[in-house]
PDB file of N, CA and C in Angstrom:
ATOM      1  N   UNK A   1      -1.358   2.908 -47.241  1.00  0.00           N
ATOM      2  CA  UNK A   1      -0.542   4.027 -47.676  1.00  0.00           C
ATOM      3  C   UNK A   1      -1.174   5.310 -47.167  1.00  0.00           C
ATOM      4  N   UNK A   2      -0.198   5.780 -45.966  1.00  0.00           N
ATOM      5  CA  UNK A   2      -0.827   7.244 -45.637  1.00  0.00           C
ATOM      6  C   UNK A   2      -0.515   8.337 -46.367  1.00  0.00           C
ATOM      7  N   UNK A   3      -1.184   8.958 -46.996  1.00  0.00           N
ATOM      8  CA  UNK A   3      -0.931   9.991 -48.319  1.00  0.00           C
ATOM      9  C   UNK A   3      -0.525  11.262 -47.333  1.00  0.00           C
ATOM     10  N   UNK A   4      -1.115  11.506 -46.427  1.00  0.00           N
ATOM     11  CA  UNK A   4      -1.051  13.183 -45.757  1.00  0.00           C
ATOM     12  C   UNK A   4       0.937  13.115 -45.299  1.00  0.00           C
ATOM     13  N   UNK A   5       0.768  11.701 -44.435  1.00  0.00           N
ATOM     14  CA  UNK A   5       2.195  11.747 -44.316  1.00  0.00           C
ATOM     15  C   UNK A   5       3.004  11.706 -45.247  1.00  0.00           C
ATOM     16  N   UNK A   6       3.137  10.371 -46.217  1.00  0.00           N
ATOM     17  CA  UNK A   6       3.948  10.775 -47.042  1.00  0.00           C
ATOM     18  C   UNK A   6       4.330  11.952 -47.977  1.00  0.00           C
ATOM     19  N   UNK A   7       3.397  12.535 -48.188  1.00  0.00           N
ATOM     20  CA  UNK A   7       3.617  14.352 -48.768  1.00  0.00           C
ATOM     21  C   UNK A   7       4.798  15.074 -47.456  1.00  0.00           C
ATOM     22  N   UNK A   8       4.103  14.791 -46.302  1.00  0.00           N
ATOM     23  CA  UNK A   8       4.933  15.429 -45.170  1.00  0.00           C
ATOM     24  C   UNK A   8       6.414  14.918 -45.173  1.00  0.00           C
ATOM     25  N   UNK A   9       6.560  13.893 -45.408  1.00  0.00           N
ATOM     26  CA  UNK A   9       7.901  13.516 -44.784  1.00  0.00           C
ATOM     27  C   UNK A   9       8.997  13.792 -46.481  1.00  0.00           C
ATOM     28  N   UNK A  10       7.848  13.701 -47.580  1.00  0.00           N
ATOM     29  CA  UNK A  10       8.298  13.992 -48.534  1.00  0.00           C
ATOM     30  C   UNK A  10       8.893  15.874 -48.685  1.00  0.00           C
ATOM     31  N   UNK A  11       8.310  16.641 -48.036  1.00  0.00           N
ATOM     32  CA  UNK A  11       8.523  17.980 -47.912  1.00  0.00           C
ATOM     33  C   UNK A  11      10.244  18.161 -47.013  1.00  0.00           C
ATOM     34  N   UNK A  12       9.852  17.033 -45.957  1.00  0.00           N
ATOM     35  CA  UNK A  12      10.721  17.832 -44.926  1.00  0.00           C
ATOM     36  C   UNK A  12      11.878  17.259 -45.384  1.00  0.00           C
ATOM     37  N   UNK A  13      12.162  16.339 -46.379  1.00  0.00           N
ATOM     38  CA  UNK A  13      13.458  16.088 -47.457  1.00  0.00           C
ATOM     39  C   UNK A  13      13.671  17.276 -48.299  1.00  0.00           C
ATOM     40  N   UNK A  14      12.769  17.837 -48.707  1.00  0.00           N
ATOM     41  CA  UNK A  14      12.673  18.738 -49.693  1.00  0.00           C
ATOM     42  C   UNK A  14      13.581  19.855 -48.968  1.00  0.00           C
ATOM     43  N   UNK A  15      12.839  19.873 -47.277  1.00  0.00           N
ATOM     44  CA  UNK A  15      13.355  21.152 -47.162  1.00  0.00           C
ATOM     45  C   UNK A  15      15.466  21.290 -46.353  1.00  0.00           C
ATOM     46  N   UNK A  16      15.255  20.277 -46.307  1.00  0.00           N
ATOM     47  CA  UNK A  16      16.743  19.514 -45.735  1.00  0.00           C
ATOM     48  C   UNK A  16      17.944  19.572 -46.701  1.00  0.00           C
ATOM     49  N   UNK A  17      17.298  19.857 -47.839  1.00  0.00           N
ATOM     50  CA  UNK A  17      18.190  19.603 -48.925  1.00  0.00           C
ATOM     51  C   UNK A  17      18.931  20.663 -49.496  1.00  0.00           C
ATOM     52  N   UNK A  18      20.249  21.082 -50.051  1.00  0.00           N
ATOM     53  CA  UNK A  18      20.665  22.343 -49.969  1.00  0.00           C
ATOM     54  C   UNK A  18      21.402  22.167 -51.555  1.00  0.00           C
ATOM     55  N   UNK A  19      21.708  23.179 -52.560  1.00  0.00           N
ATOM     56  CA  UNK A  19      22.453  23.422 -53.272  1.00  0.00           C
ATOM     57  C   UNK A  19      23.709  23.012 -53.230  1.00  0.00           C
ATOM     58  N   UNK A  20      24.508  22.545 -53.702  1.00  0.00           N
ATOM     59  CA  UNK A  20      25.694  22.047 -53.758  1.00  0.00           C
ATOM     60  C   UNK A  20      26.916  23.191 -53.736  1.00  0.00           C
ATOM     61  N   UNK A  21      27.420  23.751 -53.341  1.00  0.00           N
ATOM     62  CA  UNK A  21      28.494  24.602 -53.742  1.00  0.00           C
ATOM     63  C   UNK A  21      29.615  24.427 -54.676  1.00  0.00           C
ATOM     64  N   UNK A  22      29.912  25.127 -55.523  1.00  0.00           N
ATOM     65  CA  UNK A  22      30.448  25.047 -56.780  1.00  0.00           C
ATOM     66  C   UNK A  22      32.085  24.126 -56.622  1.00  0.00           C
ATOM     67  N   UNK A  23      32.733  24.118 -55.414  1.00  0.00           N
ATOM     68  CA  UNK A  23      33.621  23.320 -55.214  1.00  0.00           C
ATOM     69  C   UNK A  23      33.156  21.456 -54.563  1.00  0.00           C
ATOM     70  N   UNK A  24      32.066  21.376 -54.273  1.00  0.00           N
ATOM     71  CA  UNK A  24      31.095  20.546 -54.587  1.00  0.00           C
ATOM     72  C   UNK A  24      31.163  19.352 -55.526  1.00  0.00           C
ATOM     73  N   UNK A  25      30.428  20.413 -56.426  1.00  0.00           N
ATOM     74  CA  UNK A  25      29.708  20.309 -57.588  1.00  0.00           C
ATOM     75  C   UNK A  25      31.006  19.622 -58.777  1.00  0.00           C
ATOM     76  N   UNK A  26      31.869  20.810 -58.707  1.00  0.00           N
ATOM     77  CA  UNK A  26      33.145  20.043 -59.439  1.00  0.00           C
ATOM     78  C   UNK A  26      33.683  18.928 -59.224  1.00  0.00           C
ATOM     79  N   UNK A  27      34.031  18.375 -57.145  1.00  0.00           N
ATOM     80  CA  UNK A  27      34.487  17.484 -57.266  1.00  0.00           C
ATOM     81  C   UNK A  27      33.845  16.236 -57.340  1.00  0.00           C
ATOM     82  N   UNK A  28      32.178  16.392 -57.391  1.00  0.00           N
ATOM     83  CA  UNK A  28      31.445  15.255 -57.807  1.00  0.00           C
ATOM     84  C   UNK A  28      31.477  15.161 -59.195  1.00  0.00           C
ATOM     85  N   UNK A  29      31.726  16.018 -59.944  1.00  0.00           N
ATOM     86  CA  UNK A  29      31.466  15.956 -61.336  1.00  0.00           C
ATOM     87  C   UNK A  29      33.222  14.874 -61.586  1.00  0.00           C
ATOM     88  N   UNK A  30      34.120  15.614 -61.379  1.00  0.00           N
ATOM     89  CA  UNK A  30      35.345  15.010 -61.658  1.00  0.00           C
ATOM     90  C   UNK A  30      35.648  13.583 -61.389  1.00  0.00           C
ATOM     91  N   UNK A  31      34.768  13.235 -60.294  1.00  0.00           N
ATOM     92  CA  UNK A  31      34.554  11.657 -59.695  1.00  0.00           C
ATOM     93  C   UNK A  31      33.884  11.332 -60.606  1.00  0.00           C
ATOM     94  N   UNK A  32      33.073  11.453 -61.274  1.00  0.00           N
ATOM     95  CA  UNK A  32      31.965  10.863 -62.077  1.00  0.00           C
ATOM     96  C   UNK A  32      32.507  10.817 -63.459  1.00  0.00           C
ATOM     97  N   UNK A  33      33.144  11.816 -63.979  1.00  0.00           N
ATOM     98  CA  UNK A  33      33.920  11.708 -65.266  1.00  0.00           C
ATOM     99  C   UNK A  33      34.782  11.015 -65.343  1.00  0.00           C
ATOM    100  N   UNK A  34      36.029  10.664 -63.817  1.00  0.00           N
ATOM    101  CA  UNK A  34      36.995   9.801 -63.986  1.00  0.00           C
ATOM    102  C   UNK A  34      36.137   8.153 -64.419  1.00  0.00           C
ATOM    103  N   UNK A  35      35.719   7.459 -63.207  1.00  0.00           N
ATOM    104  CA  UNK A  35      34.447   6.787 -63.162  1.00  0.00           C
ATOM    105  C   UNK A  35      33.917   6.055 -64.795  1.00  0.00           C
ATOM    106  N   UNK A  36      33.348   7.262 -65.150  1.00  0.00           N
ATOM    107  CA  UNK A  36      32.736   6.743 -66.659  1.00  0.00           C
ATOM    108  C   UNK A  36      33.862   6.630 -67.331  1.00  0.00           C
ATOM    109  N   UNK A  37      34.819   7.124 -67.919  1.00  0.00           N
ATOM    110  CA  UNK A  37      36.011   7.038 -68.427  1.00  0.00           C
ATOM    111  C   UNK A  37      36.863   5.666 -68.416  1.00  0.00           C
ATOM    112  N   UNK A  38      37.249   5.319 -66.807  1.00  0.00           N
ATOM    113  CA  UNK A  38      37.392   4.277 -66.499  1.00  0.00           C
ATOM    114  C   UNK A  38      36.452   2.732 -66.996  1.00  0.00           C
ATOM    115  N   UNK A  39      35.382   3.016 -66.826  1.00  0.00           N
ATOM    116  CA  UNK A  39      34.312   1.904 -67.184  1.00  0.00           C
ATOM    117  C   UNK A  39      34.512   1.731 -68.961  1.00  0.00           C
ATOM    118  N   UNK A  40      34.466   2.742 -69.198  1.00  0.00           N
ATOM    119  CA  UNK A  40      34.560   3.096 -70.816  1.00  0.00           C
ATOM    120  C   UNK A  40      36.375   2.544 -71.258  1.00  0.00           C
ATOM    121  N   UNK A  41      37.174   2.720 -70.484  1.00  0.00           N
ATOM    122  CA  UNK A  41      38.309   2.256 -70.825  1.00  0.00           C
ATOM    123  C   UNK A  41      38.093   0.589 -70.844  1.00  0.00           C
ATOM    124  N   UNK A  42      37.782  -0.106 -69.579  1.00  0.00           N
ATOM    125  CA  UNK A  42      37.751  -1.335 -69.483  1.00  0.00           C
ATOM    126  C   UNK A  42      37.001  -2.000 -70.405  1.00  0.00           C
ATOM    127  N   UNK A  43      36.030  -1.503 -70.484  1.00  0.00           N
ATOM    128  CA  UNK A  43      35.717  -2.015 -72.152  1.00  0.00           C
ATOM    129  C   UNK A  43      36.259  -2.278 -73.566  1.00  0.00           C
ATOM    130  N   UNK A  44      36.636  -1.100 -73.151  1.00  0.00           N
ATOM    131  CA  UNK A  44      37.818  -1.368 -74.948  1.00  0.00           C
ATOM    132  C   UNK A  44      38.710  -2.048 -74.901  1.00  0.00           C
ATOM    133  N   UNK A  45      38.863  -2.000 -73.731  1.00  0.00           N
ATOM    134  CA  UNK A  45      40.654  -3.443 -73.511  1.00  0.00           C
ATOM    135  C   UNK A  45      39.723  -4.292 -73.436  1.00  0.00           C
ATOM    136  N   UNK A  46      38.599  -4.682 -73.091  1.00  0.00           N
ATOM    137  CA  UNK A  46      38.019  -6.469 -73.223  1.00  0.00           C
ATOM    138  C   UNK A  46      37.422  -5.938 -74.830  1.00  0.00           C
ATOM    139  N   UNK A  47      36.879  -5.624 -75.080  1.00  0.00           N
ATOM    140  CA  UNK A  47      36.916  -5.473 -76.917  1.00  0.00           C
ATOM    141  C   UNK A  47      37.655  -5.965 -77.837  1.00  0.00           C
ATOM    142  N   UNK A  48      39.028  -4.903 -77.329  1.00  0.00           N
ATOM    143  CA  UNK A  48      40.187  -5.326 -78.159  1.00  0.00           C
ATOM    144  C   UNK A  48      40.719  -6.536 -77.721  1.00  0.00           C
ATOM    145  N   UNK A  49      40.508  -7.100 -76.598  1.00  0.00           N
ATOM    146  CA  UNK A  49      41.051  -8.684 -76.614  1.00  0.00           C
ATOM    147  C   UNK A  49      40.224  -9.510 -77.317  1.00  0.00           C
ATOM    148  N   UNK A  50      39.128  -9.107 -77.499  1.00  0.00           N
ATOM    149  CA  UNK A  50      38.407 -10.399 -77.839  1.00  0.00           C
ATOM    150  C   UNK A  50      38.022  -9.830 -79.577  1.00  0.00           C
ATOM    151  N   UNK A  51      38.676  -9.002 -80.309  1.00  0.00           N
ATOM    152  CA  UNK A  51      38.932  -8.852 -81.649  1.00  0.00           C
ATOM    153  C   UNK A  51      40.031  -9.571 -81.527  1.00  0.00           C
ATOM    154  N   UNK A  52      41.240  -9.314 -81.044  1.00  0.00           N
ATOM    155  CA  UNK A  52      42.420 -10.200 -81.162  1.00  0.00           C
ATOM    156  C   UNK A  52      42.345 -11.520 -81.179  1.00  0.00           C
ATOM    157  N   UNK A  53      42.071 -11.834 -80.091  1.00  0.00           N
ATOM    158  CA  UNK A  53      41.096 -13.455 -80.149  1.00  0.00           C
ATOM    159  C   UNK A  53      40.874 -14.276 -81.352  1.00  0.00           C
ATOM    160  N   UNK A  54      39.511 -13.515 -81.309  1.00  0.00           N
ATOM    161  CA  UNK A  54      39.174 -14.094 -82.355  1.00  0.00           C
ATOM    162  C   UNK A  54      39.288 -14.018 -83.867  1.00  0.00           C
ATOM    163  N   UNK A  55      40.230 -12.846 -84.558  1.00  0.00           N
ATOM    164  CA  UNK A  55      41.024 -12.700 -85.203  1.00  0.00           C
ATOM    165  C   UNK A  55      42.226 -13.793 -85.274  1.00  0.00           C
ATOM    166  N   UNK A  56      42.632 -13.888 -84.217  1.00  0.00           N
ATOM    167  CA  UNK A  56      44.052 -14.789 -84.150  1.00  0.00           C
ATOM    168  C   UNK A  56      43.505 -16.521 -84.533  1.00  0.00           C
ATOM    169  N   UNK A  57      42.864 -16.328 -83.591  1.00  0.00           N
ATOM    170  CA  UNK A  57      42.069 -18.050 -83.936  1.00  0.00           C
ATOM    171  C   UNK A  57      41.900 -18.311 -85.318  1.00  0.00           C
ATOM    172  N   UNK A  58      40.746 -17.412 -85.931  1.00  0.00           N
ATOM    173  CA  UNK A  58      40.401 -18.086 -87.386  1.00  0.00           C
ATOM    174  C   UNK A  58      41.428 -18.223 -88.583  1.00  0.00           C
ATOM    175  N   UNK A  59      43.157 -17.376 -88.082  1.00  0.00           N
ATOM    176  CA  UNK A  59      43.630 -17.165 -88.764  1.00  0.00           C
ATOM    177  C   UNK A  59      44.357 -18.764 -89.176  1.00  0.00           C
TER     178      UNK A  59
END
């Protein structure tokens, strides 16, 4: 493990890297909110099937 380089190559990421601009920033955010939302939806429909389920069964 070369330490001198990796600091170096670790910098010149550093310096490559730029602020996001606010139209950016929103439409990564809006991707990411749909995204979780979505994941978070599909859950509750396999939830609620499998309350139904197994509700229905023991009945």
């Amino acid at each position: 493990m070369d330490v001198p380089y990796d600091l170096t190559s670790y910098v010149r990421v550093l310096k490559m890297a730029k602020t996001p601009s606010t139209n950016e920033f929103l439409q990564v955010s809006k991707i990411a909110g749909a995204g979780i939302i979505f994941i978070g939806l599909v859950g509750f429909i396999i939830g609620a099937i499998m309350v139904f389920l197994t509700s229905a069964g023991g009945a």
